[in-house]
N, C-alpha and C. Protein backbone atom coordinates (compact mmCIF):
# COMPACT_ATOMS: atom_id res chain seq x y z
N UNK A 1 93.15 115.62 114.98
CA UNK A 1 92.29 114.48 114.78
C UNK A 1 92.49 113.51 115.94
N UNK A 2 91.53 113.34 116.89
CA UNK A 2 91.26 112.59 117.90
C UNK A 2 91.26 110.56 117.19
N UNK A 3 92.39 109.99 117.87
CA UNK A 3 92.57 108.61 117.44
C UNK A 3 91.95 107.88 119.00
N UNK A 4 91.80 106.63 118.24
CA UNK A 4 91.30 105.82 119.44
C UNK A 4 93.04 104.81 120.18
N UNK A 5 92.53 104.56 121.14
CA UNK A 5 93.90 103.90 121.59
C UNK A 5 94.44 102.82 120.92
N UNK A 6 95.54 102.52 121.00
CA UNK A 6 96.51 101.51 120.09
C UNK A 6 95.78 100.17 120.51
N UNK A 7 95.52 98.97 119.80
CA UNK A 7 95.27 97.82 119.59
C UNK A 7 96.66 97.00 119.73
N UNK A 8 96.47 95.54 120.19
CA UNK A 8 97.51 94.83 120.29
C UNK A 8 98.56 94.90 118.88
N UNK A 9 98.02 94.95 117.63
CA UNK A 9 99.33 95.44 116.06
C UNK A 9 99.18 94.13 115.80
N UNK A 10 100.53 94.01 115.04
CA UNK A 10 100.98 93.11 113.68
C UNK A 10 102.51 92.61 114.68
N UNK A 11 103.48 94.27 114.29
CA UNK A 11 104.75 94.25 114.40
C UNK A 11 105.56 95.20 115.25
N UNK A 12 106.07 94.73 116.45
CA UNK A 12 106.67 95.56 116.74
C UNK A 12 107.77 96.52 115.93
N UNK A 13 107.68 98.08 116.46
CA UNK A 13 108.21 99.11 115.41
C UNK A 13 109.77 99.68 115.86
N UNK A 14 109.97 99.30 117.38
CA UNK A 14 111.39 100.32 117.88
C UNK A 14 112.35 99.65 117.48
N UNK A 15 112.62 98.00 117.58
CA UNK A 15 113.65 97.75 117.18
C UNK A 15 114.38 97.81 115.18
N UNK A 16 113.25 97.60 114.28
CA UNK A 16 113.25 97.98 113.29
C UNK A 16 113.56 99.50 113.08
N UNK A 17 113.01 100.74 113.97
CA UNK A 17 113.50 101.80 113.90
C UNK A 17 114.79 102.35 114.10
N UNK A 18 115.00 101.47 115.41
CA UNK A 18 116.69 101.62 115.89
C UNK A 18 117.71 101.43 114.94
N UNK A 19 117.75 99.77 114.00
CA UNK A 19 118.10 99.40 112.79
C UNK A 19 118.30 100.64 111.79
N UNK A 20 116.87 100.93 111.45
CA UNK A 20 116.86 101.47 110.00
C UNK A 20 117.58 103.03 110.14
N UNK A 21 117.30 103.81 111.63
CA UNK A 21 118.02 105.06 112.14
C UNK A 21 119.03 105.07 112.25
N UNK A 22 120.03 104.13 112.74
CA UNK A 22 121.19 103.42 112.13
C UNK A 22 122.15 103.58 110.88
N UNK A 23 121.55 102.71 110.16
CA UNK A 23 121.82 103.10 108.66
C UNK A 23 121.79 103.85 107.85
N UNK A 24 120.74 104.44 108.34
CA UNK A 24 120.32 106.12 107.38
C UNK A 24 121.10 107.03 107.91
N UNK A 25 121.68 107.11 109.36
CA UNK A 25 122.43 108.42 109.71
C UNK A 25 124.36 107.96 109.25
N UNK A 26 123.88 106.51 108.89
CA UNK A 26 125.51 106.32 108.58
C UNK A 26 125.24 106.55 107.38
N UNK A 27 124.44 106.32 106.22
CA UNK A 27 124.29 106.73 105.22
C UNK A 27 124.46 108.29 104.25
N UNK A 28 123.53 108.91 105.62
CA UNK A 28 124.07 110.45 105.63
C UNK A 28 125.00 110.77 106.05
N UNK A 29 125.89 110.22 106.61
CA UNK A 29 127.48 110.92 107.10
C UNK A 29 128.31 110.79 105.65
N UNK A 30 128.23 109.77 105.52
CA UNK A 30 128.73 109.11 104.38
C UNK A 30 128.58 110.23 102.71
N UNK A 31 127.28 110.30 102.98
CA UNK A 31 126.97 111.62 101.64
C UNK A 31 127.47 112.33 101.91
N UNK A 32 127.82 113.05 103.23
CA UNK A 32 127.89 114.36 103.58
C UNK A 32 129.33 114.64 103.35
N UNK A 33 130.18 113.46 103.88
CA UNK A 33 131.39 114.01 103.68
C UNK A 33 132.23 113.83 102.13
N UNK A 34 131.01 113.23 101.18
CA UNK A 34 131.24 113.34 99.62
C UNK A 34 131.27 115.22 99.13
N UNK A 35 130.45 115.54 100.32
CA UNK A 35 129.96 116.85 99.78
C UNK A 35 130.64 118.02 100.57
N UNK A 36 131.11 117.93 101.48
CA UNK A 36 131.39 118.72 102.59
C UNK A 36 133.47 118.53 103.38
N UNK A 37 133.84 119.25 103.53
CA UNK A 37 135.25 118.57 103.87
C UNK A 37 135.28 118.03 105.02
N UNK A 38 134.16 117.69 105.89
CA UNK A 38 134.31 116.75 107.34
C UNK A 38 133.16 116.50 107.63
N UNK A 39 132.74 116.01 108.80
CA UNK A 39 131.51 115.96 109.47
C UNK A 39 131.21 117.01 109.80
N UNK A 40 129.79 116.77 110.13
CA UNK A 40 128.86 117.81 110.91
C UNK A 40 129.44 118.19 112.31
N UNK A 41 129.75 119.73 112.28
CA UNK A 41 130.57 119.93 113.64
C UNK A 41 129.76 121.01 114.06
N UNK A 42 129.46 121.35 115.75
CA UNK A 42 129.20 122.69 116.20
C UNK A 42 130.05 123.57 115.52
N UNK A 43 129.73 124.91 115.81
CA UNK A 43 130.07 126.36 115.75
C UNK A 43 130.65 126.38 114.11
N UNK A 44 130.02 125.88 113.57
CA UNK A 44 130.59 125.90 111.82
C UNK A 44 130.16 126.77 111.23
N UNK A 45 129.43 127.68 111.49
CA UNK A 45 129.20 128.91 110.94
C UNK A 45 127.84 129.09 110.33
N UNK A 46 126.85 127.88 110.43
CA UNK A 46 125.45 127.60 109.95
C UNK A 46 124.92 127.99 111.13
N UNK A 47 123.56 128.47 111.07
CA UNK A 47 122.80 128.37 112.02
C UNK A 47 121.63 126.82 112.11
N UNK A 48 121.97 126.26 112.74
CA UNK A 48 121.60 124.92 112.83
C UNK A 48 119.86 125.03 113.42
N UNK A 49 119.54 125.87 113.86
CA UNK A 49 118.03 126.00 113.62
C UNK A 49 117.59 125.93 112.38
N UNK A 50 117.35 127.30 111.96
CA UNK A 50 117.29 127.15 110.61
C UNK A 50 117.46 125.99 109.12
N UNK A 51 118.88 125.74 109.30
CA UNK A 51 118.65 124.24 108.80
C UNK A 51 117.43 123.04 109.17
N UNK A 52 117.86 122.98 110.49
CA UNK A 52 117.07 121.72 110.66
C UNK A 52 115.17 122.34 110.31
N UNK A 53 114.89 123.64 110.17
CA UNK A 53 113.68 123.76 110.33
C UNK A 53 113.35 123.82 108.66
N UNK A 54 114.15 124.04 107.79
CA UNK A 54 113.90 123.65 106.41
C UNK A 54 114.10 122.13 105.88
N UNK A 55 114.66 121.47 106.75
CA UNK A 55 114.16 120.25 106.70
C UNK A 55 113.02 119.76 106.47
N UNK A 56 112.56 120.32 108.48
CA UNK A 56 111.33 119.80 108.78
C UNK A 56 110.44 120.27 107.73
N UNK A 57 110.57 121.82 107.27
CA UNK A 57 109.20 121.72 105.98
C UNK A 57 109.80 120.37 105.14
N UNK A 58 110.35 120.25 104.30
CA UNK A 58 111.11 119.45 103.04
C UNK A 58 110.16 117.93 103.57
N UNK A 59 110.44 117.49 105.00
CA UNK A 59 109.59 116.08 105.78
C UNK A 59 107.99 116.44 105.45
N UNK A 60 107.83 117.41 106.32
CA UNK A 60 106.67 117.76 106.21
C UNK A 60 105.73 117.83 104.39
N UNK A 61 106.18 118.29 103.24
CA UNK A 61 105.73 117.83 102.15
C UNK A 61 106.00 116.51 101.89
N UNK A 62 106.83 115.39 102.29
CA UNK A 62 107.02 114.19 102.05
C UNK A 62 106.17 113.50 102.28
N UNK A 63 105.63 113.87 104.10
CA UNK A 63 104.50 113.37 104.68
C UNK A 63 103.26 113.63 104.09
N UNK A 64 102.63 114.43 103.31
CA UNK A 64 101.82 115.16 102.69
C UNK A 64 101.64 114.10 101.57
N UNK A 65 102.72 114.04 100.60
CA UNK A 65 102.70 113.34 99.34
C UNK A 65 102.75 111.78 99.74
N UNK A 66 103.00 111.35 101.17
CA UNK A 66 103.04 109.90 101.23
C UNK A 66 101.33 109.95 102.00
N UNK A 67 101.16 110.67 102.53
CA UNK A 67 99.68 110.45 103.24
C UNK A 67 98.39 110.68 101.85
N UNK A 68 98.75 112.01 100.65
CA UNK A 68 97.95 111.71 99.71
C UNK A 68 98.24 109.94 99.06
N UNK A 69 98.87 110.01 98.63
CA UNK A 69 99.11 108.04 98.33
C UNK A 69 98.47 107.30 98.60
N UNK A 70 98.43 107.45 100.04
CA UNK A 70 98.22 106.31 100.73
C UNK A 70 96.36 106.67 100.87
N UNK A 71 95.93 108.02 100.66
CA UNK A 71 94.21 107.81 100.20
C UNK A 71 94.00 107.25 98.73
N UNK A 72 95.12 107.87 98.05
CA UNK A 72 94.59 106.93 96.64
C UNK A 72 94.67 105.31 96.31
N UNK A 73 95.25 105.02 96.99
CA UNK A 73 95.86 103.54 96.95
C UNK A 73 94.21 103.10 97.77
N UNK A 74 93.99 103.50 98.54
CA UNK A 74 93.02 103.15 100.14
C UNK A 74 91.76 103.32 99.18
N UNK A 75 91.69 103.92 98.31
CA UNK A 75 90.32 104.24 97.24
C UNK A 75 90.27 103.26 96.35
N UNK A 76 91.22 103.05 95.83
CA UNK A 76 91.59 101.62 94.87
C UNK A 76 91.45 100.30 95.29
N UNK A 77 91.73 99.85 96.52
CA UNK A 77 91.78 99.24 97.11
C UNK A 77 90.09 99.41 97.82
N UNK A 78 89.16 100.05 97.54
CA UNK A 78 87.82 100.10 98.20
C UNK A 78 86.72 99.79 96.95
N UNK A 79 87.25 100.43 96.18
CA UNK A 79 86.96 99.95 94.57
C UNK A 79 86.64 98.36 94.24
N UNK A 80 88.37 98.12 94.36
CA UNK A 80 88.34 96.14 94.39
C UNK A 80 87.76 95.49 95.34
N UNK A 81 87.69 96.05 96.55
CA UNK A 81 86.69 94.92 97.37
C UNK A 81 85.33 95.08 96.52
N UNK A 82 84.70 96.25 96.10
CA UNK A 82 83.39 96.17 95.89
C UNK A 82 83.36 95.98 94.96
N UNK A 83 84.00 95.76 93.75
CA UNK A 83 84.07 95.41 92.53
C UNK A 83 84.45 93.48 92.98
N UNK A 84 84.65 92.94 93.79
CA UNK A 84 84.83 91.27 94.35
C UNK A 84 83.56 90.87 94.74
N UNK A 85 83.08 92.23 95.50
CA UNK A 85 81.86 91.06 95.79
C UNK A 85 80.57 91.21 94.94
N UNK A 86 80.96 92.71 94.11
CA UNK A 86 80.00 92.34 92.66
C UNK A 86 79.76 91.64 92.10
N UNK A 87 80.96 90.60 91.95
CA UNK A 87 81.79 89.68 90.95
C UNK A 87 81.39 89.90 89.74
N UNK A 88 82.53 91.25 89.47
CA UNK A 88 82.43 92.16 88.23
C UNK A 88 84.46 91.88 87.81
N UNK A 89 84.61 90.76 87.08
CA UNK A 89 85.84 90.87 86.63
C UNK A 89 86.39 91.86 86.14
N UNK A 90 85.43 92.88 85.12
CA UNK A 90 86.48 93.74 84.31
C UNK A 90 86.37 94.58 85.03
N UNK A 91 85.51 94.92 86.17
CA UNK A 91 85.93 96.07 86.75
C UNK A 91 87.49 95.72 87.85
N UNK A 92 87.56 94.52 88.55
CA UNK A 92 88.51 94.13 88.80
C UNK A 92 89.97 94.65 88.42
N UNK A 93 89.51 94.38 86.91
CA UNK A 93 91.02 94.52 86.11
C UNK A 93 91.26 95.85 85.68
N UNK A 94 90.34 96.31 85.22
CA UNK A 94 90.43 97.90 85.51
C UNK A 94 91.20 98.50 86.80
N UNK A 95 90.60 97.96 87.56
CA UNK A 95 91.19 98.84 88.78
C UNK A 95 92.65 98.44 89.00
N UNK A 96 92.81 97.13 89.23
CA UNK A 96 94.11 96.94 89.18
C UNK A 96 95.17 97.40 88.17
N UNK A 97 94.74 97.38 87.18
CA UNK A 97 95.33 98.62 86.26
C UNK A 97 95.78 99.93 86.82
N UNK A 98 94.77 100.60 87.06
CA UNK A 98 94.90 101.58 87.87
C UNK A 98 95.73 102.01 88.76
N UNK A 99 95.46 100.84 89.97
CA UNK A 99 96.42 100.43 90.91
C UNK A 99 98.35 100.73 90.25
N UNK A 100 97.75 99.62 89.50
CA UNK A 100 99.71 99.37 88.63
C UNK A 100 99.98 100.64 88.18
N UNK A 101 99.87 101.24 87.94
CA UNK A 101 99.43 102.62 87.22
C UNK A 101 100.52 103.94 88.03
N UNK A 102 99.46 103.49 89.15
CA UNK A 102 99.40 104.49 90.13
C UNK A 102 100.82 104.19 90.95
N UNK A 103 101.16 103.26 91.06
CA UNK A 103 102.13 102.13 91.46
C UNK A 103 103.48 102.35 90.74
N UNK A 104 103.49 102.49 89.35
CA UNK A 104 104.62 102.48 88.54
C UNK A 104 105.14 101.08 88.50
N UNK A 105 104.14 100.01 88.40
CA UNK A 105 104.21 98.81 88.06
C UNK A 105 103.41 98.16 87.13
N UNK A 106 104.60 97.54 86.47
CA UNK A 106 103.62 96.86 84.81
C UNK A 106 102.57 95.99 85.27
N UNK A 107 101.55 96.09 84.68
CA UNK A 107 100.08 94.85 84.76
C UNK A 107 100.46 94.34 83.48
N UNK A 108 101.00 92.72 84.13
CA UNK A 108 101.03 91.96 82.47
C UNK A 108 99.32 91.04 83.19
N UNK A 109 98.94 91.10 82.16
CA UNK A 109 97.62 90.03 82.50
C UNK A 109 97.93 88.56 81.89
């Protein structure tokens, strides 16, 4: 899928990445050696392709289930604009229902 070039944004992303890559690989050391008797070392007897490429599927369905989401949310969210400028309340609340729903967040009205 052919994208158009990047626009000036919101937020810069590397230093937040650097941060959060950070934490997550200290995070995973941390699990690992709950589970494992040391760190991750060469010549340990895994083939470290393999691993890392059952990962990448394991990412790869993550990405899948976060990119479906993010059309249903993007549908809900296309719903309520046109249900705003209807100015159709209960469809409003419907949807946001929905939304919460979809969300795993309570709608107290």
């Amino acid at each position: 899928m052919r994208q158009p070039n990047p626009t000036q944004g919101m937020q810069e992303v590397d230093s937040v990445v650097k941060k959060l890559f950070v934490e997550m690989a200290d995070e995973a050391t941390a699990r690992g050696l709950e589970s494992y008797p040391g760190p991750l070392m060469t010549f340990n007897g895994r083939d470290a392709n393999a691993d890392a490429l059952e990962e990448m599927v394991d990412a790869f369905k993550y990405l899948t289930q976060a990119r479906m989401e993010k059309e249903r949310i993007t549908l809900y969210i296309e719903l309520l604009r046109n249900a705003v400028k209807q100015d159709v309340p209960h469809m409003v609340q419907t949807m946001t229902e929905l939304l919460c729903e979809t969300m795993g967040v309570s709608y107290d009205n």
